[in-house]
PDB file of N, CA and C in Angstrom:
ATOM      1  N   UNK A   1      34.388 243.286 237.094  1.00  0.00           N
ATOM      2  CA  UNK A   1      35.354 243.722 236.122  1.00  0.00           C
ATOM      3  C   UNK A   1      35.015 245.141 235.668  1.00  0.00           C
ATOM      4  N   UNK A   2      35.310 246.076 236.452  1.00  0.00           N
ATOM      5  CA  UNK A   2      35.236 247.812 236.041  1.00  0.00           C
ATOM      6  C   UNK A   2      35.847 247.797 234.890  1.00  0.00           C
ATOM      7  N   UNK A   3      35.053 248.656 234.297  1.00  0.00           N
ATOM      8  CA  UNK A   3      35.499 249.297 232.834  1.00  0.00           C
ATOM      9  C   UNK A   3      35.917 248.072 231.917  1.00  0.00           C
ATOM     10  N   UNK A   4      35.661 247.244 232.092  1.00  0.00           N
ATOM     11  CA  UNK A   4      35.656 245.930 230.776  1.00  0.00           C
ATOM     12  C   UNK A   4      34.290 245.639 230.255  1.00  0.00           C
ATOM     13  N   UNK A   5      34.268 245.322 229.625  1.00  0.00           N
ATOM     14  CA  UNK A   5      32.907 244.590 228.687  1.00  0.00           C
ATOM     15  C   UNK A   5      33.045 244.044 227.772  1.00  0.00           C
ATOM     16  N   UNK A   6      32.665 242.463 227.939  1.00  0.00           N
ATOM     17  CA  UNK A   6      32.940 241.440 226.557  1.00  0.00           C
ATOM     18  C   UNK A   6      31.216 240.873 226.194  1.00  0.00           C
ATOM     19  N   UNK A   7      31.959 240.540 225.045  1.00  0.00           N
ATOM     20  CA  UNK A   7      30.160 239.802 224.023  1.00  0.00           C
ATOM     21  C   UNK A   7      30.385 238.114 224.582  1.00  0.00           C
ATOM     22  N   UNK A   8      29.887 237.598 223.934  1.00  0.00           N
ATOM     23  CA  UNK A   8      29.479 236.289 223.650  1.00  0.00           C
ATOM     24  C   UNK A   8      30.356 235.453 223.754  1.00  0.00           C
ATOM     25  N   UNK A   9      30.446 234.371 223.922  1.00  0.00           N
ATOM     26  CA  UNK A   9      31.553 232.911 223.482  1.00  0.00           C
ATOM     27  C   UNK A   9      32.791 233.312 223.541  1.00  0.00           C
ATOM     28  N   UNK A  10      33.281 234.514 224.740  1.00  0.00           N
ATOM     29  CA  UNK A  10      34.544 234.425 224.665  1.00  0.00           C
ATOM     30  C   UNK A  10      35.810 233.792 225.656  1.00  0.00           C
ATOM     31  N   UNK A  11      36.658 233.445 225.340  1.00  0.00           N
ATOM     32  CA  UNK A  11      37.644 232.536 225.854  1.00  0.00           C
ATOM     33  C   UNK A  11      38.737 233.536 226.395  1.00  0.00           C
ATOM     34  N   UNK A  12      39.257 233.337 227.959  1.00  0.00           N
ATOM     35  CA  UNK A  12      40.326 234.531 228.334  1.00  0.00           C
ATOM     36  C   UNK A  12      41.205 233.248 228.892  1.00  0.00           C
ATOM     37  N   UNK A  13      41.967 232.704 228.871  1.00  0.00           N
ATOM     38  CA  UNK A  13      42.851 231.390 229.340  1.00  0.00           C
ATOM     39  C   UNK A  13      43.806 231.961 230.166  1.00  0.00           C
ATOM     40  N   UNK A  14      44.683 231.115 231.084  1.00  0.00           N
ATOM     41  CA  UNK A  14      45.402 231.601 232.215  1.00  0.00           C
ATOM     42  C   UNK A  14      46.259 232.256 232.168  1.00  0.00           C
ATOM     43  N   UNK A  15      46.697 232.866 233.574  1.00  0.00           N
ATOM     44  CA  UNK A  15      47.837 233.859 233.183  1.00  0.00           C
ATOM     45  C   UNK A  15      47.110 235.496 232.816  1.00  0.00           C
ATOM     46  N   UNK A  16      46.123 235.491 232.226  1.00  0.00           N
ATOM     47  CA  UNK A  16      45.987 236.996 231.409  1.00  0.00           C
ATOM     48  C   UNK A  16      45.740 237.916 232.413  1.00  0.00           C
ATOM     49  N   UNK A  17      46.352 238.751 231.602  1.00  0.00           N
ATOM     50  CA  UNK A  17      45.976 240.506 232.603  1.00  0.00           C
ATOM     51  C   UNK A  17      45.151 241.458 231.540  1.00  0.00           C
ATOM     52  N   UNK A  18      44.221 242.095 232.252  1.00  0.00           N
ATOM     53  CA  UNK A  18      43.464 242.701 231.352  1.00  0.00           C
ATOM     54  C   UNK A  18      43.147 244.009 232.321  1.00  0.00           C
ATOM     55  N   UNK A  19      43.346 245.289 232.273  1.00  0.00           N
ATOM     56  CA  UNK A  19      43.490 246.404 232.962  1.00  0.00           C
ATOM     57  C   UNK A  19      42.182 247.568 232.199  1.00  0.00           C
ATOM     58  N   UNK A  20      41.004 247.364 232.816  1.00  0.00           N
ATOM     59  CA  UNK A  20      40.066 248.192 232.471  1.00  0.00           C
ATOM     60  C   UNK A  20      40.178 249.469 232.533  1.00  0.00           C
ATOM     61  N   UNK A  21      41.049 250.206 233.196  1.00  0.00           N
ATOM     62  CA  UNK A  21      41.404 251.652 233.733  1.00  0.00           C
ATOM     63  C   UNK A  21      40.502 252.740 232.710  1.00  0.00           C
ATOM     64  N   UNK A  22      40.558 252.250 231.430  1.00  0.00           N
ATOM     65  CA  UNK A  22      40.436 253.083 230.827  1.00  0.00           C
ATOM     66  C   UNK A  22      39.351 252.643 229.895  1.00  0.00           C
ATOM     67  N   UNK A  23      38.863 251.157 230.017  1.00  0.00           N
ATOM     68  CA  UNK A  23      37.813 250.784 229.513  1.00  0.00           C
ATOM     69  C   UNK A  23      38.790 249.824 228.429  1.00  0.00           C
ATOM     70  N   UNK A  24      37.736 248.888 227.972  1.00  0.00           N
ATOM     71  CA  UNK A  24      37.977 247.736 227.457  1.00  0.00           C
ATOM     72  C   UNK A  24      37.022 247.487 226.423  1.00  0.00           C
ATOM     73  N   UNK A  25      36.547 247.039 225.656  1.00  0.00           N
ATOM     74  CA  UNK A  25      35.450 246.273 224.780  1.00  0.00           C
ATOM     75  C   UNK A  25      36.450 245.040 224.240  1.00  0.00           C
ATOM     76  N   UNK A  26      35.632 244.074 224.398  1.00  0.00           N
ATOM     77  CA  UNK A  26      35.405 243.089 223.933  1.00  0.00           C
ATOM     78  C   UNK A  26      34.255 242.004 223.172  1.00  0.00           C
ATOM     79  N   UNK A  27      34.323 241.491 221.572  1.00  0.00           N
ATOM     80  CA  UNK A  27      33.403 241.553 221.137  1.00  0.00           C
ATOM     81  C   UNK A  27      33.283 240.055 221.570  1.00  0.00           C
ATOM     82  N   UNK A  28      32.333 239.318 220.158  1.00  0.00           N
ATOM     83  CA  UNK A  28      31.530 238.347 220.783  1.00  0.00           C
ATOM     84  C   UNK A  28      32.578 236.773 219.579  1.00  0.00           C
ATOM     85  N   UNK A  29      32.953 235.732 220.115  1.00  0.00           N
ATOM     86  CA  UNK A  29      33.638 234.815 219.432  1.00  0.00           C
ATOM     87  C   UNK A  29      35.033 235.290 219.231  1.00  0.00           C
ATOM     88  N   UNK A  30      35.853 235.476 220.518  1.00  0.00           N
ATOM     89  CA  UNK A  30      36.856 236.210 220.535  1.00  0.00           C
ATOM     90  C   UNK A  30      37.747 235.024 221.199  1.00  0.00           C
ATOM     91  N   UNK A  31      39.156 234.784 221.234  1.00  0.00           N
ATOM     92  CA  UNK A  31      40.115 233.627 222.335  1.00  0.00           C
ATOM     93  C   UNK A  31      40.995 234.409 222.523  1.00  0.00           C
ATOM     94  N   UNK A  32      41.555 234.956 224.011  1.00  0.00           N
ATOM     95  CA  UNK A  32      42.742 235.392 223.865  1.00  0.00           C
ATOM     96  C   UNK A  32      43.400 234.120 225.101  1.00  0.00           C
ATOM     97  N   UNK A  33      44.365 233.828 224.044  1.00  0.00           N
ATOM     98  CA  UNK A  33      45.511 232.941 224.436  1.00  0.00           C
ATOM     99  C   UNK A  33      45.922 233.232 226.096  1.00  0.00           C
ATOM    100  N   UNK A  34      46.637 231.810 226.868  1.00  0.00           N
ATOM    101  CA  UNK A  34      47.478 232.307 228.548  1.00  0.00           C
ATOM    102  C   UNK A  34      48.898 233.296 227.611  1.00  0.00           C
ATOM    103  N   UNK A  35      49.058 233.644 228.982  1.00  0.00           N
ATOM    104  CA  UNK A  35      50.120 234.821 229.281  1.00  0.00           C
ATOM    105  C   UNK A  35      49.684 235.828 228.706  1.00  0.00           C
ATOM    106  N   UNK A  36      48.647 236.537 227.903  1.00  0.00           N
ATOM    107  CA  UNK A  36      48.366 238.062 227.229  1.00  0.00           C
ATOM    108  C   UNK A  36      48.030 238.851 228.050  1.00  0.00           C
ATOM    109  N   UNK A  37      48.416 240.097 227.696  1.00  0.00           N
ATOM    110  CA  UNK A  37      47.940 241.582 228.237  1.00  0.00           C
ATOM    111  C   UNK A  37      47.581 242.326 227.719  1.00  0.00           C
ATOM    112  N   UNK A  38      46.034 242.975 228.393  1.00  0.00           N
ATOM    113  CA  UNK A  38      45.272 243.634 227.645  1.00  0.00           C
ATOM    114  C   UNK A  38      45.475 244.917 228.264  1.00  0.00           C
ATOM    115  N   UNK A  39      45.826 246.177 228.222  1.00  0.00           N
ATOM    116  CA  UNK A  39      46.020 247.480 228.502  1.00  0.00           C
ATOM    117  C   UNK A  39      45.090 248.518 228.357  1.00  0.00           C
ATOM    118  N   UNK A  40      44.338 249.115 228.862  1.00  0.00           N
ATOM    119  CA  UNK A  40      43.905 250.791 228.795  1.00  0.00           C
ATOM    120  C   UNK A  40      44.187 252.077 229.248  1.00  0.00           C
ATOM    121  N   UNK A  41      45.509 252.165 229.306  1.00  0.00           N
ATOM    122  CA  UNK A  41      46.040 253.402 229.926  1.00  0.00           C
ATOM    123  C   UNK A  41      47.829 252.967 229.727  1.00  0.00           C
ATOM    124  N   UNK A  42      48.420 254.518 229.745  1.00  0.00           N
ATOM    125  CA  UNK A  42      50.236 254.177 229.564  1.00  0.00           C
ATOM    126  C   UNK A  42      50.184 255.227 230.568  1.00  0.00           C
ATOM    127  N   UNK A  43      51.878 255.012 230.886  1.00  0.00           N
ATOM    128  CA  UNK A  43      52.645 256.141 232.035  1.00  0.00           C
ATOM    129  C   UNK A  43      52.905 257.039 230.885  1.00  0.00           C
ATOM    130  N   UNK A  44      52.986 257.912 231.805  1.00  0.00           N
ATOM    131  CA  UNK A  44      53.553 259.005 231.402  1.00  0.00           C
ATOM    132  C   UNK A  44      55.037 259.467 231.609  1.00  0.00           C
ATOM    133  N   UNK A  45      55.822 260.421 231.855  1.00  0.00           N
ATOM    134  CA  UNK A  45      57.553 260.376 232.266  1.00  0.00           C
ATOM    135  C   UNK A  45      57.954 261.777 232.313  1.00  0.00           C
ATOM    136  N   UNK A  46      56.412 262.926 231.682  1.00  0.00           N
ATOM    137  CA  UNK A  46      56.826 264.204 232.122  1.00  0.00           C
ATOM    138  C   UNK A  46      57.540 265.272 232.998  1.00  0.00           C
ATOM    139  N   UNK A  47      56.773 264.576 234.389  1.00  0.00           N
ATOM    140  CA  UNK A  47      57.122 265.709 235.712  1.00  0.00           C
ATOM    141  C   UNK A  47      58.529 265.218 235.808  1.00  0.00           C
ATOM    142  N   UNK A  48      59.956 265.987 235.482  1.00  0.00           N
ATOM    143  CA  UNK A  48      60.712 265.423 236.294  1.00  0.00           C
ATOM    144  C   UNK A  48      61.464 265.313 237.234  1.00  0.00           C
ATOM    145  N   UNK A  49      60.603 266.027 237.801  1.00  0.00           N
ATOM    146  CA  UNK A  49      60.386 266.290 239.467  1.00  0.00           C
ATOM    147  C   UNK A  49      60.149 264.849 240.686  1.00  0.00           C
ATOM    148  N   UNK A  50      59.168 263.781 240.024  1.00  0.00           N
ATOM    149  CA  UNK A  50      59.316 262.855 240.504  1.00  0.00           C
ATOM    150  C   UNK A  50      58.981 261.655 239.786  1.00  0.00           C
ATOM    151  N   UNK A  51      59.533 260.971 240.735  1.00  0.00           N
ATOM    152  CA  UNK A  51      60.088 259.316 239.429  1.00  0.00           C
ATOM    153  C   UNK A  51      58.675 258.723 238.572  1.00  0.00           C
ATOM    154  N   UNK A  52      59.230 258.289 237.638  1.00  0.00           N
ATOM    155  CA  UNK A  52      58.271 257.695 237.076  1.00  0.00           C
ATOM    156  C   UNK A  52      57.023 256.755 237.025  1.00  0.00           C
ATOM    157  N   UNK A  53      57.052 256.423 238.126  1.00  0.00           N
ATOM    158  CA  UNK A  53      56.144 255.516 238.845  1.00  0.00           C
ATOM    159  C   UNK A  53      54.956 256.349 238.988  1.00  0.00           C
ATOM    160  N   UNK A  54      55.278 257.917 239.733  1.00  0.00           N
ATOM    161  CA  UNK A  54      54.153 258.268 239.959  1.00  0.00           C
ATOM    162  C   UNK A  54      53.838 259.620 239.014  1.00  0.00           C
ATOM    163  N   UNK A  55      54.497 259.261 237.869  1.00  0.00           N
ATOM    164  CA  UNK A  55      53.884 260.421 237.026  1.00  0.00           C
ATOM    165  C   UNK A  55      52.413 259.893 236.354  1.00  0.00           C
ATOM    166  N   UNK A  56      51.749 260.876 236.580  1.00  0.00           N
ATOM    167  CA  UNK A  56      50.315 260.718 235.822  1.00  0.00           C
ATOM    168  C   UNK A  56      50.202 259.709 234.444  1.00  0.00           C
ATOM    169  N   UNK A  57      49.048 259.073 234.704  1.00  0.00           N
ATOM    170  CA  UNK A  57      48.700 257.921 233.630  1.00  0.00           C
ATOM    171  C   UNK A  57      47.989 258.316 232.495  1.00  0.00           C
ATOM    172  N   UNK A  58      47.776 257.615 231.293  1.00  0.00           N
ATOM    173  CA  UNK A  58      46.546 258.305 230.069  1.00  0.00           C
ATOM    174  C   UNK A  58      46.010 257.241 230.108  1.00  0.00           C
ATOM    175  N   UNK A  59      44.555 257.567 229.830  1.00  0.00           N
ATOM    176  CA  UNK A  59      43.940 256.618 230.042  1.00  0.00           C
ATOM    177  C   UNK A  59      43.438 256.526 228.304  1.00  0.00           C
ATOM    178  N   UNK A  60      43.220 255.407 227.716  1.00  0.00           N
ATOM    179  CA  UNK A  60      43.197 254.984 226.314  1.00  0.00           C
ATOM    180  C   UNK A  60      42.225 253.663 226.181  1.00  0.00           C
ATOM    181  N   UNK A  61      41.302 254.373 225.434  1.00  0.00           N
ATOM    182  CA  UNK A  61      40.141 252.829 225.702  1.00  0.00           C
ATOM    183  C   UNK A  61      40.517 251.899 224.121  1.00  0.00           C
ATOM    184  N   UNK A  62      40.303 251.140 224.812  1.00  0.00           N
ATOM    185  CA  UNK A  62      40.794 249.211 223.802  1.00  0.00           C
ATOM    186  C   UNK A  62      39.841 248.814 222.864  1.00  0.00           C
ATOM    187  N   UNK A  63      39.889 248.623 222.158  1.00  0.00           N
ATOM    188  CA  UNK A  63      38.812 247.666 221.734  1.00  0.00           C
ATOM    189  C   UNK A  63      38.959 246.399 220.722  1.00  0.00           C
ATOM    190  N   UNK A  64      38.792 245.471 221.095  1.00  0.00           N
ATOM    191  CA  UNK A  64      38.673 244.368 220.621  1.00  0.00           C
ATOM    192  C   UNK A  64      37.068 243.964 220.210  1.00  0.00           C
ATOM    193  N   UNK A  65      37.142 243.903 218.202  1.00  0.00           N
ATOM    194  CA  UNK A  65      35.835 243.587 217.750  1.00  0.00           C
ATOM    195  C   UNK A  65      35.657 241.983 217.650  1.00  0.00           C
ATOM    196  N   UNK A  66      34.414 241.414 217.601  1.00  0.00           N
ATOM    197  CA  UNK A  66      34.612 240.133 217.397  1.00  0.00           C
ATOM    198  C   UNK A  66      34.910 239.295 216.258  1.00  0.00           C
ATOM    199  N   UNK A  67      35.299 238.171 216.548  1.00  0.00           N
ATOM    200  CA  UNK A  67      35.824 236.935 216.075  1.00  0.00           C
ATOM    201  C   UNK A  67      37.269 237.295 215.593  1.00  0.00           C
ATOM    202  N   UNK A  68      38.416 237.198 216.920  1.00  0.00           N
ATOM    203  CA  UNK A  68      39.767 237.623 217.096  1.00  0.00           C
ATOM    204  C   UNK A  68      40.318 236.952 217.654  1.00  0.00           C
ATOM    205  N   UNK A  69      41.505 236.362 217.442  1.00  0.00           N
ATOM    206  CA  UNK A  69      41.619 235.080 217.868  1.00  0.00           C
ATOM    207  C   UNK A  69      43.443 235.815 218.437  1.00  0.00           C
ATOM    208  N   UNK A  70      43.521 236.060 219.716  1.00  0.00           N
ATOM    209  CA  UNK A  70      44.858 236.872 220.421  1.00  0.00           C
ATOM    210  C   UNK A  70      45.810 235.536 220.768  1.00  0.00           C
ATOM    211  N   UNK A  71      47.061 235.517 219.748  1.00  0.00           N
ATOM    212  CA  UNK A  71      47.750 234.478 220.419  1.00  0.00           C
ATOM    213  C   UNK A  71      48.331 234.130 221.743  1.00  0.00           C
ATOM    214  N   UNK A  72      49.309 233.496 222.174  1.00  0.00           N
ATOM    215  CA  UNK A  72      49.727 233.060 223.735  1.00  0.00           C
ATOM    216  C   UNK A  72      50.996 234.172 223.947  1.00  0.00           C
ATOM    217  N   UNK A  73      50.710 235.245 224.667  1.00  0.00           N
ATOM    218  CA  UNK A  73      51.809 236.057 225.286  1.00  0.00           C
ATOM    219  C   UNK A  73      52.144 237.424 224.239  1.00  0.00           C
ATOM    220  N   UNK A  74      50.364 237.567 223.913  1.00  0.00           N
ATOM    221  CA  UNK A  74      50.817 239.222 222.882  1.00  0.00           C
ATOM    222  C   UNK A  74      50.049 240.400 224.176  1.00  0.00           C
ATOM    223  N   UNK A  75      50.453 241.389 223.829  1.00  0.00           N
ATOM    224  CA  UNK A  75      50.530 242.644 224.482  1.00  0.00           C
ATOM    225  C   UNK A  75      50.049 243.462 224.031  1.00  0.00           C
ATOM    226  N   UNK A  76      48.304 244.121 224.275  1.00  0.00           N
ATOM    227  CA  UNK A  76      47.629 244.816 223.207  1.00  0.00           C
ATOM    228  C   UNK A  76      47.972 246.153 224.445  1.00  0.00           C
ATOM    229  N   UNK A  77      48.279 246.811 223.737  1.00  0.00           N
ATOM    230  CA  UNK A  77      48.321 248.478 224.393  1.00  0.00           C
ATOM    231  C   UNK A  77      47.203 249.158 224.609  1.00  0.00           C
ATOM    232  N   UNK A  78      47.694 250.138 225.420  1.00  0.00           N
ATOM    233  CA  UNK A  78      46.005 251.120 225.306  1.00  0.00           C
ATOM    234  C   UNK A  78      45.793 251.724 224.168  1.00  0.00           C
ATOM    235  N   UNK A  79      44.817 252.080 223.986  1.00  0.00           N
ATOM    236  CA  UNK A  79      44.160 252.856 222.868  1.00  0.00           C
ATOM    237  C   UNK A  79      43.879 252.069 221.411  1.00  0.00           C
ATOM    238  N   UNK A  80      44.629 250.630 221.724  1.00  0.00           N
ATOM    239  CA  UNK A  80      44.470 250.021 220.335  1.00  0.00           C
ATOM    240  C   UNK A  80      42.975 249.696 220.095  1.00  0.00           C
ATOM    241  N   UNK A  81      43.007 249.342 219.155  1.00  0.00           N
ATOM    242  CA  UNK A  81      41.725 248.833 217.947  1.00  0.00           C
ATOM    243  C   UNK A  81      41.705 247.964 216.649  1.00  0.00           C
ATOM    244  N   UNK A  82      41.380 246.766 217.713  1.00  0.00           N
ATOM    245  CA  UNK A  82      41.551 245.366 216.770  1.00  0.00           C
ATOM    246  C   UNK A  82      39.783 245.293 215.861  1.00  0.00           C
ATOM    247  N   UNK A  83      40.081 245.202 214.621  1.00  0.00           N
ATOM    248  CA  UNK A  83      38.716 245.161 214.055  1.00  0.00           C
ATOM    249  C   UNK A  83      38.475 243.998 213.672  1.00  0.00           C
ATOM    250  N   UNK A  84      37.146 243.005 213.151  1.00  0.00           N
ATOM    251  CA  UNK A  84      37.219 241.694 213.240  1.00  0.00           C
ATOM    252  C   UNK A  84      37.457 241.257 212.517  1.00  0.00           C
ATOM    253  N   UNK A  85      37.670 239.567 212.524  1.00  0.00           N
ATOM    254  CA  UNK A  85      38.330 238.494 211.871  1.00  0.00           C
ATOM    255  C   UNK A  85      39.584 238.877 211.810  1.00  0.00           C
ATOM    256  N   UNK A  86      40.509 239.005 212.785  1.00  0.00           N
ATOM    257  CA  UNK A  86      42.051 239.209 212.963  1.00  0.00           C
ATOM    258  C   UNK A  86      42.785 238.384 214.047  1.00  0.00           C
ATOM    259  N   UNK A  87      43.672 237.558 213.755  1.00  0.00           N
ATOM    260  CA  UNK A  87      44.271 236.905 214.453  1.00  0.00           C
ATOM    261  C   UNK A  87      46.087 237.700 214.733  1.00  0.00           C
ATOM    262  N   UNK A  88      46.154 237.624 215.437  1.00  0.00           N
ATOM    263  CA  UNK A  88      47.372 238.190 216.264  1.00  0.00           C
ATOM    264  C   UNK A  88      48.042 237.449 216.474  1.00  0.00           C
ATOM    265  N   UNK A  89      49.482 236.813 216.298  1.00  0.00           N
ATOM    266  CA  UNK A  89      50.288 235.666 216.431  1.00  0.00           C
ATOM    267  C   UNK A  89      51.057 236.034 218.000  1.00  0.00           C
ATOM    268  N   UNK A  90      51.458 234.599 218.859  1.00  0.00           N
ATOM    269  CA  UNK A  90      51.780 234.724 219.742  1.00  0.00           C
ATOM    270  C   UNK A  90      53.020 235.440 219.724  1.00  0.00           C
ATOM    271  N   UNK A  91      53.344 236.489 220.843  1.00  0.00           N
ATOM    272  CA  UNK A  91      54.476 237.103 221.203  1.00  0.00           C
ATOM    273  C   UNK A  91      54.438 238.593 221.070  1.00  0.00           C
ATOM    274  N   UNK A  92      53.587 238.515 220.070  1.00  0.00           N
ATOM    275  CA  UNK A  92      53.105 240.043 219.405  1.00  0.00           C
ATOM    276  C   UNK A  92      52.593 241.068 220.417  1.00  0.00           C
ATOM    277  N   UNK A  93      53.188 241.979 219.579  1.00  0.00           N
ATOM    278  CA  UNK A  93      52.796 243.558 220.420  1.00  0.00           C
ATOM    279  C   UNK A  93      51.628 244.603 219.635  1.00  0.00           C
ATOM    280  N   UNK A  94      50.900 244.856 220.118  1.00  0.00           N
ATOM    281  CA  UNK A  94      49.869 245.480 219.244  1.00  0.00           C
ATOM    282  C   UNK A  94      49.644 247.031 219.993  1.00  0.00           C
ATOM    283  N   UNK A  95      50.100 247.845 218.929  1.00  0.00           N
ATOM    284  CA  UNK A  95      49.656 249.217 219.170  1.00  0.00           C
ATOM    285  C   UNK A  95      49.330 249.760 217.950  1.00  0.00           C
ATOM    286  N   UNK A  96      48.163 250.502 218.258  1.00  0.00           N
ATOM    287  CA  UNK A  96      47.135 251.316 216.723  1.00  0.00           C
ATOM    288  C   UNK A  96      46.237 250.313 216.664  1.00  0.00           C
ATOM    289  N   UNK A  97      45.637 250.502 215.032  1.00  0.00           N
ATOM    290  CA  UNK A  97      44.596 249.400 214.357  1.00  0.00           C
ATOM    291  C   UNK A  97      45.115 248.566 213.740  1.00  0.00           C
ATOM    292  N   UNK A  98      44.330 248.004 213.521  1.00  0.00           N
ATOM    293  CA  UNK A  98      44.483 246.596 213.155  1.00  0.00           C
ATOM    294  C   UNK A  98      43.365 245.831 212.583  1.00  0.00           C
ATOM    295  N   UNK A  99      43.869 246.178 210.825  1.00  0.00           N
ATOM    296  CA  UNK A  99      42.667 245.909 209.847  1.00  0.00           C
ATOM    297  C   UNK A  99      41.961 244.556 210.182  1.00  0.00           C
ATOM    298  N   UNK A 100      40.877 244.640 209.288  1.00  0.00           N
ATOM    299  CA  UNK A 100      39.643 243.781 209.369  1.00  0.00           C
ATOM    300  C   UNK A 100      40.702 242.390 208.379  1.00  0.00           C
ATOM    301  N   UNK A 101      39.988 240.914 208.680  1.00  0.00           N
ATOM    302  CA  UNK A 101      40.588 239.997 207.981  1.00  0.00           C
ATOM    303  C   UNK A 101      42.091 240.244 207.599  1.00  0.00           C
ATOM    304  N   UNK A 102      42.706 240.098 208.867  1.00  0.00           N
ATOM    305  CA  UNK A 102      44.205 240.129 208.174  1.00  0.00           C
ATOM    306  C   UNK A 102      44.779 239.208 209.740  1.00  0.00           C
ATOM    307  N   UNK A 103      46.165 238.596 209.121  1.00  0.00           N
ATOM    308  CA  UNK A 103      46.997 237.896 210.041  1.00  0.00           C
ATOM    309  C   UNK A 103      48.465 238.709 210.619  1.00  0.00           C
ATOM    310  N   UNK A 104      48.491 239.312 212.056  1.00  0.00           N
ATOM    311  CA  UNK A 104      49.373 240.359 212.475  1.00  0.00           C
ATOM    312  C   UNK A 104      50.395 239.344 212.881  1.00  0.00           C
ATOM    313  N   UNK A 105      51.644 239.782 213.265  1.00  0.00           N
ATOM    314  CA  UNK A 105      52.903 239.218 214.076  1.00  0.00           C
ATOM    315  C   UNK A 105      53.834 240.102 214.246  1.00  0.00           C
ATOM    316  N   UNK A 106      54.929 240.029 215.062  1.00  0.00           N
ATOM    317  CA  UNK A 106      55.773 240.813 215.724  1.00  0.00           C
ATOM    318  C   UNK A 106      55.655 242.007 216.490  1.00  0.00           C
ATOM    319  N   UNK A 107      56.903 242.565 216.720  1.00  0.00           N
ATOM    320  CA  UNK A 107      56.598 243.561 217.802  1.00  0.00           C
ATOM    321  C   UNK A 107      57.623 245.255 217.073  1.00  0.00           C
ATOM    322  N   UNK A 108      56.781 245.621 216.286  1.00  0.00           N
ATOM    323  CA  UNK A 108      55.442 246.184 216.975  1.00  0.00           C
ATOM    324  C   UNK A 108      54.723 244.972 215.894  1.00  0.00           C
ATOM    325  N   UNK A 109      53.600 244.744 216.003  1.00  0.00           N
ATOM    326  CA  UNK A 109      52.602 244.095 215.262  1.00  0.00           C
ATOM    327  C   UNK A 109      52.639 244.410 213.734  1.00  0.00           C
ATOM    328  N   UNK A 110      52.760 244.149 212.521  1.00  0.00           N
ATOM    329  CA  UNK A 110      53.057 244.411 211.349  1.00  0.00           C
ATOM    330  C   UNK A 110      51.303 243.396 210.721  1.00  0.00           C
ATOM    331  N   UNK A 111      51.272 243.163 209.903  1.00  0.00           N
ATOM    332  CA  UNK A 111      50.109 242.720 209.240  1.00  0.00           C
ATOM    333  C   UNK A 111      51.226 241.923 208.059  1.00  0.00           C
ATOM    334  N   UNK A 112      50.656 240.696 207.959  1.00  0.00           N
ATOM    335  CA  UNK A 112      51.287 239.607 207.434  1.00  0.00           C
ATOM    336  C   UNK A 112      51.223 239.225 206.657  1.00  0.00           C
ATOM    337  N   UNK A 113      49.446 239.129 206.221  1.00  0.00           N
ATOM    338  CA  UNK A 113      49.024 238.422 205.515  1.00  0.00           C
ATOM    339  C   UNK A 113      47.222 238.457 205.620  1.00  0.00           C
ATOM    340  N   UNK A 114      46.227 238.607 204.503  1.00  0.00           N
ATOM    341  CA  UNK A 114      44.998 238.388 204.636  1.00  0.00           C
ATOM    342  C   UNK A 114      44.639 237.264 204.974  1.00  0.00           C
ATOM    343  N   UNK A 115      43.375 237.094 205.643  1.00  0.00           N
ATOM    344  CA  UNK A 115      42.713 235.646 205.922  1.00  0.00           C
ATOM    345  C   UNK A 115      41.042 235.858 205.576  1.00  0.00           C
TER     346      UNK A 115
END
């Protein structure tokens, strides 16, 4: 697993995609739910000279701190930064941070509620 790195006791369940490109952290007492995607890098859409497929990528490192509990079918972007004790509700889209002890949902990810 290039450019990923997880801690301790963590749970990745089926289905998940997790794209090191750009590096990953993962801490220690972490679950991310089947169907999630973990991201380190976006397209770009500059040149438009040629299609978007092959315009240059950014690469954006992730990080997930521990004890984060990623629901079934959320979508963490590159460059985000989940800090710990945060649970992410399924479906959710996560781009930016994402305070310490708090409960996120929707898309984009909003903060819900403390825990």
């Amino acid at each position: 697993m290039d450019g990923i790195s997880v801690g301790n006791n963590i749970s990745i369940h089926a289905n998940c995609y997790l794209d090191g490109a750009g590096g990953i952290d993962i801490g220690d007492n972490v679950s991310i739910a089947h169907n999630s995607s973990i991201l380190s890098f976006e397209h770009t859409a500059n040149l438009l000279d040629l299609p978007i497929k092959y315009n240059p990528v950014i690469y954006n490192h992730t990080c997930i701190c521990s004890d984060v509990w990623v629901g079934c079918g959320v979508r963490i972007i590159g460059g985000s930064y989940i800090h710990s004790r945060v649970i992410v509700a399924a479906g959710s889209v996560v781009r930016g941070i994402l305070d310490e002890k708090s409960l996120y949902a929707g898309v984009p990810a909003k903060r819900v509620k403390s825990i």
